[in-house]
PDB file of N, CA and C in Angstrom:
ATOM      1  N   UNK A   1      12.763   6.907  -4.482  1.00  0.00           N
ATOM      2  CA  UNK A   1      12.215   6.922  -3.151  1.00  0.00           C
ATOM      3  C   UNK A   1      10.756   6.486  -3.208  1.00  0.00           C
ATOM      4  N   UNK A   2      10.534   5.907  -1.913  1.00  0.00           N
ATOM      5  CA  UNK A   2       8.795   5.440  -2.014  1.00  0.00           C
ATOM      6  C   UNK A   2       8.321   5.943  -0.840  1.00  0.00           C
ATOM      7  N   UNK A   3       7.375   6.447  -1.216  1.00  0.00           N
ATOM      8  CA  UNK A   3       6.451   7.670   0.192  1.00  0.00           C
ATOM      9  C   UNK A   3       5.149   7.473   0.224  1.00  0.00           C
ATOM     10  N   UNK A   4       4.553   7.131   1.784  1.00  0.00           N
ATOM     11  CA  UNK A   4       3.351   6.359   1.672  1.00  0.00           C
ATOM     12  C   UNK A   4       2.753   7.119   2.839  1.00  0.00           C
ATOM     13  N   UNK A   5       2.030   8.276   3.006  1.00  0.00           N
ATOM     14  CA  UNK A   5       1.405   8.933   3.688  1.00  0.00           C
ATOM     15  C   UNK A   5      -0.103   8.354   4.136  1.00  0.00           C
ATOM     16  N   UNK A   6      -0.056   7.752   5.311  1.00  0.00           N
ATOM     17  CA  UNK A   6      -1.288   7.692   6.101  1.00  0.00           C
ATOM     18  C   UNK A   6      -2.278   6.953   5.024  1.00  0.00           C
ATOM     19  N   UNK A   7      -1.684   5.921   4.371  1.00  0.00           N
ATOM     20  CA  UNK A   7      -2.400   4.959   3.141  1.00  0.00           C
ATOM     21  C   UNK A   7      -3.703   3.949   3.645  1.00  0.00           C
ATOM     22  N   UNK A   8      -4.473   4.050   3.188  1.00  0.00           N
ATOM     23  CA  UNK A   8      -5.520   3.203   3.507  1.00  0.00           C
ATOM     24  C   UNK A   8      -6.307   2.241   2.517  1.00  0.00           C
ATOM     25  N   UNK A   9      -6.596   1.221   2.488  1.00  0.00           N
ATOM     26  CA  UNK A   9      -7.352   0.370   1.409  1.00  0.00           C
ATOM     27  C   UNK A   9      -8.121  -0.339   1.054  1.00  0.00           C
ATOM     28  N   UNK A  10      -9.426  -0.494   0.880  1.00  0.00           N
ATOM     29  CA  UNK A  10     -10.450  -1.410   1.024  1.00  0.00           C
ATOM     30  C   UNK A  10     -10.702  -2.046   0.090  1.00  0.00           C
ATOM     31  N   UNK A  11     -10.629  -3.554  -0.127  1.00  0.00           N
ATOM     32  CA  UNK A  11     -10.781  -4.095  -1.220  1.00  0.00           C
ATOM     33  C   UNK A  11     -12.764  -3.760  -1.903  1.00  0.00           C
ATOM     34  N   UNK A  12     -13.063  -3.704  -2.846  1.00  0.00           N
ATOM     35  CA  UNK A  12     -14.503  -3.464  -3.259  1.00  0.00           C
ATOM     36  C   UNK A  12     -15.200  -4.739  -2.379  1.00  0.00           C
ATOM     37  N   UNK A  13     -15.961  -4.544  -1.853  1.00  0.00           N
ATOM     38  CA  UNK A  13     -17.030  -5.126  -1.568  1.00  0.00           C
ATOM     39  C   UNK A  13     -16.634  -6.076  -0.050  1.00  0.00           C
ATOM     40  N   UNK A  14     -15.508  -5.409   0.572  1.00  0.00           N
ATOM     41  CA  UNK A  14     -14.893  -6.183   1.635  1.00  0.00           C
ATOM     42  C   UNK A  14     -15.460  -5.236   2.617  1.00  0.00           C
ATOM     43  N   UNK A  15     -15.376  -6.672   3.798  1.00  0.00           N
ATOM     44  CA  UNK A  15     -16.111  -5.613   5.143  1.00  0.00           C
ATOM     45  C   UNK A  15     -15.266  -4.657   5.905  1.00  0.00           C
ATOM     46  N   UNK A  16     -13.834  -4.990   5.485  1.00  0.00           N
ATOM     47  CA  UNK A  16     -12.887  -4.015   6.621  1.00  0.00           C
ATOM     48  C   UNK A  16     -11.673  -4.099   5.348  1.00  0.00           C
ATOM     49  N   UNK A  17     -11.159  -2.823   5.786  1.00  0.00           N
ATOM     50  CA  UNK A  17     -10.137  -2.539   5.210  1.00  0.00           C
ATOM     51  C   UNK A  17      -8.494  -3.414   5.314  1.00  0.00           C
ATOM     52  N   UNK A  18      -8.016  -3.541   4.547  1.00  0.00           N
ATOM     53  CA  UNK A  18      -6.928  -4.413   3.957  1.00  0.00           C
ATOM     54  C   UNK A  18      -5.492  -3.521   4.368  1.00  0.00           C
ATOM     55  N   UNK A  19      -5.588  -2.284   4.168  1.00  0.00           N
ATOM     56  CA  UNK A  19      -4.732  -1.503   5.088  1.00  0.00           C
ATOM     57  C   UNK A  19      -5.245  -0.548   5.667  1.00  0.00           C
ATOM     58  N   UNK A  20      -4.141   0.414   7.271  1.00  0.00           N
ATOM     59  CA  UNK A  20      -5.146   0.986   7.316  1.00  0.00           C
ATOM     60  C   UNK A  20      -4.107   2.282   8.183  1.00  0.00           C
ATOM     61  N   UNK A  21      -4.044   3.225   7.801  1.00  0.00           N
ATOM     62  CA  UNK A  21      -3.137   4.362   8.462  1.00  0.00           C
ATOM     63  C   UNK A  21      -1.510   4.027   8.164  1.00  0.00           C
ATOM     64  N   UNK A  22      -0.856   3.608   7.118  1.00  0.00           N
ATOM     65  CA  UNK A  22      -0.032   2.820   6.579  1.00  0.00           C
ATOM     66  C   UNK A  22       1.442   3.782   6.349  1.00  0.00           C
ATOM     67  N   UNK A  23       2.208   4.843   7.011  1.00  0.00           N
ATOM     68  CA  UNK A  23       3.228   5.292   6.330  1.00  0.00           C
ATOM     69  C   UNK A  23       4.750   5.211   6.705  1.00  0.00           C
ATOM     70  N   UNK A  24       5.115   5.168   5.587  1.00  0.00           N
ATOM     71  CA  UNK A  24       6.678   5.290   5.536  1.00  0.00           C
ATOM     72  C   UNK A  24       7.393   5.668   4.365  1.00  0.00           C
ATOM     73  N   UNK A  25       8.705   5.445   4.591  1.00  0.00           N
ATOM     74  CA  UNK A  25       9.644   6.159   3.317  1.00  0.00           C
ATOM     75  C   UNK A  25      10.882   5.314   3.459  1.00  0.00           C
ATOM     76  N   UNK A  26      10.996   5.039   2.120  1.00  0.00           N
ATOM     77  CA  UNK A  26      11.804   3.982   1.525  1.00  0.00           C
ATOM     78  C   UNK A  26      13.031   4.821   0.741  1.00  0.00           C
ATOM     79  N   UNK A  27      14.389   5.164   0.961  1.00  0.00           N
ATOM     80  CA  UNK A  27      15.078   5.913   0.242  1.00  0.00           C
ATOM     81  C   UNK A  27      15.363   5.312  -0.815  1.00  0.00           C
ATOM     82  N   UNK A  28      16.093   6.069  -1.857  1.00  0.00           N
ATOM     83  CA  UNK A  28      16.378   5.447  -2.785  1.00  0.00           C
ATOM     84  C   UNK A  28      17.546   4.778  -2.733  1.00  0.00           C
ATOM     85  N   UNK A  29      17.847   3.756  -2.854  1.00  0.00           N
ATOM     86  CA  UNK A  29      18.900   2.714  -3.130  1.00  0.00           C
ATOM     87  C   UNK A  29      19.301   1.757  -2.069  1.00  0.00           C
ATOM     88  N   UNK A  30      17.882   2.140  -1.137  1.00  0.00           N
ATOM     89  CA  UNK A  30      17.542   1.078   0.169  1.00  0.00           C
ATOM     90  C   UNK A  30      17.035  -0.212  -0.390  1.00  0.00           C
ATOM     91  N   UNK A  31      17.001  -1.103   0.369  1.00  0.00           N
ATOM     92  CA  UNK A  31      16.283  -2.280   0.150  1.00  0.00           C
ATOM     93  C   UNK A  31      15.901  -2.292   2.220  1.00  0.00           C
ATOM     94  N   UNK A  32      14.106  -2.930   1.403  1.00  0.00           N
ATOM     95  CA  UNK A  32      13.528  -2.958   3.045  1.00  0.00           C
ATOM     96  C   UNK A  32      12.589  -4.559   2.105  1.00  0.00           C
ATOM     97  N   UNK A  33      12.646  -5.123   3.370  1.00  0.00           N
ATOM     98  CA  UNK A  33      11.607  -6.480   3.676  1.00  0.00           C
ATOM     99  C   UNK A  33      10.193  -5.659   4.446  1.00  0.00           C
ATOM    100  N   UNK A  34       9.144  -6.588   3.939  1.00  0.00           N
ATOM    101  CA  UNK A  34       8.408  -6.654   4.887  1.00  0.00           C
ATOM    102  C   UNK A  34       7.385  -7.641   4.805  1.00  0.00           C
ATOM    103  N   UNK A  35       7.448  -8.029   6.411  1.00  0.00           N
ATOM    104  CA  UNK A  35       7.026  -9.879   6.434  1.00  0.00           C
ATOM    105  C   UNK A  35       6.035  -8.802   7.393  1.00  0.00           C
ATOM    106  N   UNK A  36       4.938 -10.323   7.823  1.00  0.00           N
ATOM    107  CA  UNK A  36       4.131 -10.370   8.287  1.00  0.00           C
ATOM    108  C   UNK A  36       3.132 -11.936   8.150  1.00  0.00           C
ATOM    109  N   UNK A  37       2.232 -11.977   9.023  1.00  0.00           N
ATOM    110  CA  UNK A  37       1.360 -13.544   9.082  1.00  0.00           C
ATOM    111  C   UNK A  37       0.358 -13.263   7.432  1.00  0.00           C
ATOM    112  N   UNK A  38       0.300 -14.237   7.281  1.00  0.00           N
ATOM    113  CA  UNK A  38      -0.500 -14.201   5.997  1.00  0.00           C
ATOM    114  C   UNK A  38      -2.229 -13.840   6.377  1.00  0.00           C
ATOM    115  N   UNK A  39      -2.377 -12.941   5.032  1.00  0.00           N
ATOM    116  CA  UNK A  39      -3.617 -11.983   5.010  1.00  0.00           C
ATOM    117  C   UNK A  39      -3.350 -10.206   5.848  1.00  0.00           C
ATOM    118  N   UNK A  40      -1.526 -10.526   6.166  1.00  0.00           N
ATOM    119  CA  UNK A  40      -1.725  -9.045   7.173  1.00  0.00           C
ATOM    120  C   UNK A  40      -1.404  -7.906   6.008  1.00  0.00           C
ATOM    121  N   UNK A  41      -1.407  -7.824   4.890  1.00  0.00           N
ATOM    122  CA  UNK A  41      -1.428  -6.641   4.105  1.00  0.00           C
ATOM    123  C   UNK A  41      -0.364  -6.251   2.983  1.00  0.00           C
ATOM    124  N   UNK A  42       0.441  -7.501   2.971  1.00  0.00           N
ATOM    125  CA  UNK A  42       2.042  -7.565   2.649  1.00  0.00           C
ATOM    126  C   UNK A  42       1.681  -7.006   0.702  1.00  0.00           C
ATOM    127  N   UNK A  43       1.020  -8.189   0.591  1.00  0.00           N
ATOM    128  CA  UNK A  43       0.758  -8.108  -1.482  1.00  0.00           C
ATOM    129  C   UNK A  43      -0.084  -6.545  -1.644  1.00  0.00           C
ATOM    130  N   UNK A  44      -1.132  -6.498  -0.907  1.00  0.00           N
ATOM    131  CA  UNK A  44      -2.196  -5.256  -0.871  1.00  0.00           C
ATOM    132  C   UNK A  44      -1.070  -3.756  -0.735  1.00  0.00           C
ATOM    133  N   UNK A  45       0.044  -3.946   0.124  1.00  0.00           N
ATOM    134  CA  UNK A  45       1.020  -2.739  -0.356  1.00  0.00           C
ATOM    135  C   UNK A  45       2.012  -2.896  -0.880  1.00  0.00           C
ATOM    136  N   UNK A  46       2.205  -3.856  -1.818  1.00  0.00           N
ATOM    137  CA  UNK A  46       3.086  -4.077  -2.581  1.00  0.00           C
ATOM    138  C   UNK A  46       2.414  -3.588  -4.641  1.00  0.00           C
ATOM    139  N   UNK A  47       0.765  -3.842  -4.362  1.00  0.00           N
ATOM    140  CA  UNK A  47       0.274  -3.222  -5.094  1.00  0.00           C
ATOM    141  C   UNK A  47       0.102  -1.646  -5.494  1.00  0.00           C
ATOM    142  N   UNK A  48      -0.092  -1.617  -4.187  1.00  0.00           N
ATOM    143  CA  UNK A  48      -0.144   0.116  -3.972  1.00  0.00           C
ATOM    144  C   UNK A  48       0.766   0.754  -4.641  1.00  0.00           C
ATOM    145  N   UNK A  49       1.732   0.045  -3.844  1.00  0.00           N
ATOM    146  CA  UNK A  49       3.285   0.530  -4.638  1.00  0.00           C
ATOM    147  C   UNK A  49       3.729   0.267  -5.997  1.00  0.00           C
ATOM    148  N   UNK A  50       3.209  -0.445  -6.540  1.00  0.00           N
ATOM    149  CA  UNK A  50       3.160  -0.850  -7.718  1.00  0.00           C
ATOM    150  C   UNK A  50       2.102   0.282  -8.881  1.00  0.00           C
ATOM    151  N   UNK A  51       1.502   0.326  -8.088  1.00  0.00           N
ATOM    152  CA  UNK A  51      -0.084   1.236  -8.924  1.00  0.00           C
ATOM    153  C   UNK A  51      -0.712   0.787  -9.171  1.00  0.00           C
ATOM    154  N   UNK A  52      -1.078  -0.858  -9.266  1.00  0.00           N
ATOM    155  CA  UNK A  52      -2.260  -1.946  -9.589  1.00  0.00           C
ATOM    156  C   UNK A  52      -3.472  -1.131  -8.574  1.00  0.00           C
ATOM    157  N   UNK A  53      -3.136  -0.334  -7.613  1.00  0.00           N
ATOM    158  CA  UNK A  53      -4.372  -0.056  -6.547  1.00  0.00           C
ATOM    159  C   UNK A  53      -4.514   1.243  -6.473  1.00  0.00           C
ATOM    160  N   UNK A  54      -5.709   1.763  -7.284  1.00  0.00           N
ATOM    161  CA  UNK A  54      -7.191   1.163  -6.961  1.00  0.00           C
ATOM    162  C   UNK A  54      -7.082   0.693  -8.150  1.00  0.00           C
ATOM    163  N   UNK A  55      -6.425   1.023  -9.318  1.00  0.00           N
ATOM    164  CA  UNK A  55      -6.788   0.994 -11.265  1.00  0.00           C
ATOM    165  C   UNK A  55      -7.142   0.154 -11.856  1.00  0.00           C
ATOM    166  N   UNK A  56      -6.310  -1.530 -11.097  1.00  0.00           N
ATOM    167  CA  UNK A  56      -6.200  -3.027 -11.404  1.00  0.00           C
ATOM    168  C   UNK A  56      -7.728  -3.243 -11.065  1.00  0.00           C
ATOM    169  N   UNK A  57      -7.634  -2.846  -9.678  1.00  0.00           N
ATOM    170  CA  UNK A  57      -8.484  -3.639  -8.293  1.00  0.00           C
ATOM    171  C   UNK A  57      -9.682  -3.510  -8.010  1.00  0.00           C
ATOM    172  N   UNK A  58      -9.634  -1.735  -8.378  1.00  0.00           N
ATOM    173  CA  UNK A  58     -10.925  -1.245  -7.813  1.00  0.00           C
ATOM    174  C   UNK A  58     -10.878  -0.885  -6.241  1.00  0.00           C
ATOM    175  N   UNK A  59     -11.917  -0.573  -5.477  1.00  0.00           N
ATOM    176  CA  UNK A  59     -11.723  -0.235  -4.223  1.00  0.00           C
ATOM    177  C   UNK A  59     -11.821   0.877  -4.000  1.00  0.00           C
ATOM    178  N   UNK A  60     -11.317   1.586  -2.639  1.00  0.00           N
ATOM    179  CA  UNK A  60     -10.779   2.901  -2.677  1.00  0.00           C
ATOM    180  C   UNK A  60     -10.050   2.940  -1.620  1.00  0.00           C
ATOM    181  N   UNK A  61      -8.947   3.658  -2.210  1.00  0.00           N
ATOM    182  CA  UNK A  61      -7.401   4.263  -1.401  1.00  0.00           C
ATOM    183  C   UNK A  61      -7.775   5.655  -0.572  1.00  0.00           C
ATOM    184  N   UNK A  62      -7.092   5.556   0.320  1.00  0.00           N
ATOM    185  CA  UNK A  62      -6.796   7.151   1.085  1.00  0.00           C
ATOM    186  C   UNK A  62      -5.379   7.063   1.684  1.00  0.00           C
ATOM    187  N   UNK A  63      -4.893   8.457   1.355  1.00  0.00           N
ATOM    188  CA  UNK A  63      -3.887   8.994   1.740  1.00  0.00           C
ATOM    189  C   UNK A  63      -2.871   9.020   0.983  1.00  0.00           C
ATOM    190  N   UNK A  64      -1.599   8.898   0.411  1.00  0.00           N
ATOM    191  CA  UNK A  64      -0.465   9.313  -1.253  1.00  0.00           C
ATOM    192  C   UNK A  64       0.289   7.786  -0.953  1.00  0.00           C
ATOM    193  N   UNK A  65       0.373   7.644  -2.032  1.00  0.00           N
ATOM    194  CA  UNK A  65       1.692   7.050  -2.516  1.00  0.00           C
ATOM    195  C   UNK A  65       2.369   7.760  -4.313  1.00  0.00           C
ATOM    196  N   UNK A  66       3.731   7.951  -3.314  1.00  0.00           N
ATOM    197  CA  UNK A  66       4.748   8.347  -3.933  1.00  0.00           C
ATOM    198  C   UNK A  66       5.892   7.399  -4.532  1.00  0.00           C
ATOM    199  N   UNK A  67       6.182   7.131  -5.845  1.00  0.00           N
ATOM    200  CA  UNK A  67       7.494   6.736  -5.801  1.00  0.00           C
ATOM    201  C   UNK A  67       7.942   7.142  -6.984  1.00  0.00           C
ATOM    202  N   UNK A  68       9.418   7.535  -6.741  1.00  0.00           N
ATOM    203  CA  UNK A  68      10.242   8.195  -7.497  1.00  0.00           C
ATOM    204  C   UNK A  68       9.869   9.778  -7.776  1.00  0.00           C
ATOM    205  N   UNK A  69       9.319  10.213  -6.933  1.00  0.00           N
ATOM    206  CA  UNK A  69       8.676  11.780  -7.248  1.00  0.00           C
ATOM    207  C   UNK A  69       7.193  12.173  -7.868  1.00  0.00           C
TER     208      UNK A  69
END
C-alpha cells in the first residue's frame, strides 16, 4: 500500500513549492496512473514515493509517505 498524508515539497532553493497538500492511498495490488500538464508534479511524487525525496534531492517535505507499512 502507498499512503501520502497532506505531502508537501519544495525543491532547495525554488520559489514555490513543487507539491502541495498532496494525499491519497494506493492499495496494494492496485495500479493507478497519474497524468497531468508537464511541470504539474507527476516525477516530484513519484520520487517521494520512491524515497529519492528529500535524501537524493534535498529540500524539505511535509506531511508522511507510507509504502508498504
Amino acid at each position: 500500500m502507498i499512503r501520502l498524508d497532506d505531502v508537501g515539497y519544495t525543491y532547495p532553493d525554488a520559489p514555490a513549492p513543487a507539491l502541495q497538500h498532496v494525499s491519497l492511498e494506493v492499495p496494494r495490488g492496485s495500479i493507478t496512473g497519474v497524468v497531468g500538464a508537464s511541470g504539474a508534479g507527476k516525477t516530484t511524487l513519484a520520487k517521494v514515493i520512491a524515497g529519492f525525496i528529500p535524501q537524493v534531492e534535498g529540500g524539505e517535505l511535509t506531511g508522511s509517505a507510507t509504502v508498504d507499512g
